[in-house]
Protein backbone atom coordinates (compact mmCIF):
# COMPACT_ATOMS: atom_id res chain seq x y z
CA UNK A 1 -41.82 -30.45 7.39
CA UNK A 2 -38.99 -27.89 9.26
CA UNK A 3 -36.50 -29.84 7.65
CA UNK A 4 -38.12 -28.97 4.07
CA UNK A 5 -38.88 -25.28 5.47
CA UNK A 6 -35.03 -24.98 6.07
CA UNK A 7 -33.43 -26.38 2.80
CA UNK A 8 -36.04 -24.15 1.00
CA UNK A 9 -34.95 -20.96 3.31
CA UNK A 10 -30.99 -22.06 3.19
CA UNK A 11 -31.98 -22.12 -1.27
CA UNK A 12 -33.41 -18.84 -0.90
CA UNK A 13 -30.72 -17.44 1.61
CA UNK A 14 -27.62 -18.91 -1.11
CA UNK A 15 -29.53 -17.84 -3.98
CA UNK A 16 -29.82 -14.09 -2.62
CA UNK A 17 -25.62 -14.64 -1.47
CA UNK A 18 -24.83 -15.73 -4.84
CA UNK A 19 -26.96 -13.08 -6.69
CA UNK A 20 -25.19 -10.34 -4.50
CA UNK A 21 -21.96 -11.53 -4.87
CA UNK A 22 -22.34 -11.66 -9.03
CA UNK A 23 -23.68 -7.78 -9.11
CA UNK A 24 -20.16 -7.20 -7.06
CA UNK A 25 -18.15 -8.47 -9.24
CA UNK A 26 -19.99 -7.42 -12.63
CA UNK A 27 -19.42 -3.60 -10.63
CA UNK A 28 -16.04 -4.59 -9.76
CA UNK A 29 -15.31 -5.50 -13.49
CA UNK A 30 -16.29 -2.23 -14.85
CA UNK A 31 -15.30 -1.22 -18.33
CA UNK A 32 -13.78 1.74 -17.06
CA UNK A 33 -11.95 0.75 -13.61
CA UNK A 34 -11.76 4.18 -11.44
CA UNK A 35 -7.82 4.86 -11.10
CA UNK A 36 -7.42 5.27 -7.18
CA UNK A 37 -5.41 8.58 -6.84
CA UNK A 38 -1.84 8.43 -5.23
CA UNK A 39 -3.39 9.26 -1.35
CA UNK A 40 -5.72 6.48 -2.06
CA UNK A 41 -2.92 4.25 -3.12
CA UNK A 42 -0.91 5.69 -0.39
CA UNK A 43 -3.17 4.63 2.11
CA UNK A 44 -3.75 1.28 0.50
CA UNK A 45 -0.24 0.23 0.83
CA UNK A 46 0.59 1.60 3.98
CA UNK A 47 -2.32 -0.85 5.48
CA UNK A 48 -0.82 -3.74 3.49
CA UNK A 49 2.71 -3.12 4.15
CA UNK A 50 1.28 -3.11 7.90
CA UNK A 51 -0.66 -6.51 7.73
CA UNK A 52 2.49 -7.84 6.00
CA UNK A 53 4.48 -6.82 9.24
CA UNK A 54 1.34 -8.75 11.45
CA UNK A 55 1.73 -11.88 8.97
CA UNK A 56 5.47 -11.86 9.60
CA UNK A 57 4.65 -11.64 13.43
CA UNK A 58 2.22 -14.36 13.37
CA UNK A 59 4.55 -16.85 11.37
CA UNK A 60 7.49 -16.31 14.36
CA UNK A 61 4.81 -16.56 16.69
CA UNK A 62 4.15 -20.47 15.37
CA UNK A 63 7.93 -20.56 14.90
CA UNK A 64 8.88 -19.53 18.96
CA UNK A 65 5.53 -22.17 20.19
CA UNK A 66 4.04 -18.98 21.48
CA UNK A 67 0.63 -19.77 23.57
CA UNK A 68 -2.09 -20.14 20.60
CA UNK A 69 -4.86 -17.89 22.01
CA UNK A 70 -1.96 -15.14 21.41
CA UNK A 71 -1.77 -16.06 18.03
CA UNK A 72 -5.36 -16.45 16.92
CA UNK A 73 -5.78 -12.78 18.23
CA UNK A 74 -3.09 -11.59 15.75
CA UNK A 75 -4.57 -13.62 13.30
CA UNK A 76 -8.17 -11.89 14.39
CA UNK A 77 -6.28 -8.45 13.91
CA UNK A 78 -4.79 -9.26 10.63
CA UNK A 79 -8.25 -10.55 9.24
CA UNK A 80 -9.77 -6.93 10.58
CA UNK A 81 -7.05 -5.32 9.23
CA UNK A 82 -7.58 -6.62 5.53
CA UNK A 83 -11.36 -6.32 5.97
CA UNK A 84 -10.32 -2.32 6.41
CA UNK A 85 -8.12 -2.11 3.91
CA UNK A 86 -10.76 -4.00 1.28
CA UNK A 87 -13.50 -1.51 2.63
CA UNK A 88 -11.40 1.06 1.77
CA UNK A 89 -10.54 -0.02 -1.82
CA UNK A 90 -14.43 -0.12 -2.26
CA UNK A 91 -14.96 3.02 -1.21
CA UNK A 92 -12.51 4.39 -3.57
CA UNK A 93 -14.14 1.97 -6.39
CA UNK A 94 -17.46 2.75 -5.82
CA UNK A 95 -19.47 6.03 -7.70
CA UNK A 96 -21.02 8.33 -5.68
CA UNK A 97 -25.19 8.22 -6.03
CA UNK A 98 -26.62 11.02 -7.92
């Protein structure tokens, strides 16, 4: 009986997932894309030209055997980092409510 509970709550719980991730991208694909203005592309690139630095980083960190909890944190850092830098291209996407 739990076991049927679950799979009928972990249905529910991917169905709602999958339904919010569809409305995302049918926003995302808008007809008429919002052009981000130069600050907002400004600030775009200067995160990703930043997280391409922590990528390089990481890569001679695997190169030079460096201690692996070291390099999990950078790799921590560059996943918050992009997480930013995608909230911030959403922001810029999204219309304000009237």
């Amino acid at each position: 009986m739990k076991q049927e509970k679950f799979i009928s709550l972990s249905s529910k719980a991917k169905y709602t997932f999958v339904n919010g991730l569809n409305e995302l991208l049918s926003f995302l694909k808008d007809d008429n894309p919002k052009i981000l203005s130069s600050e907002e592309k400004e600030a775009i690139m200067d995160r990703l030209i930043s997280i391409n630095i922590q990528i390089d980083e990481i890569k001679s960190m695997v190169e030079n055997d460096d201690d692996y909890s070291d390099i999990i944190k950078q790799i921590e850092y560059s996943r918050r980092a992009l997480t930013a830098t995608e909230m911030l291209l959403l922001e810029s996407h999204s219309v304000p409510l009237q």
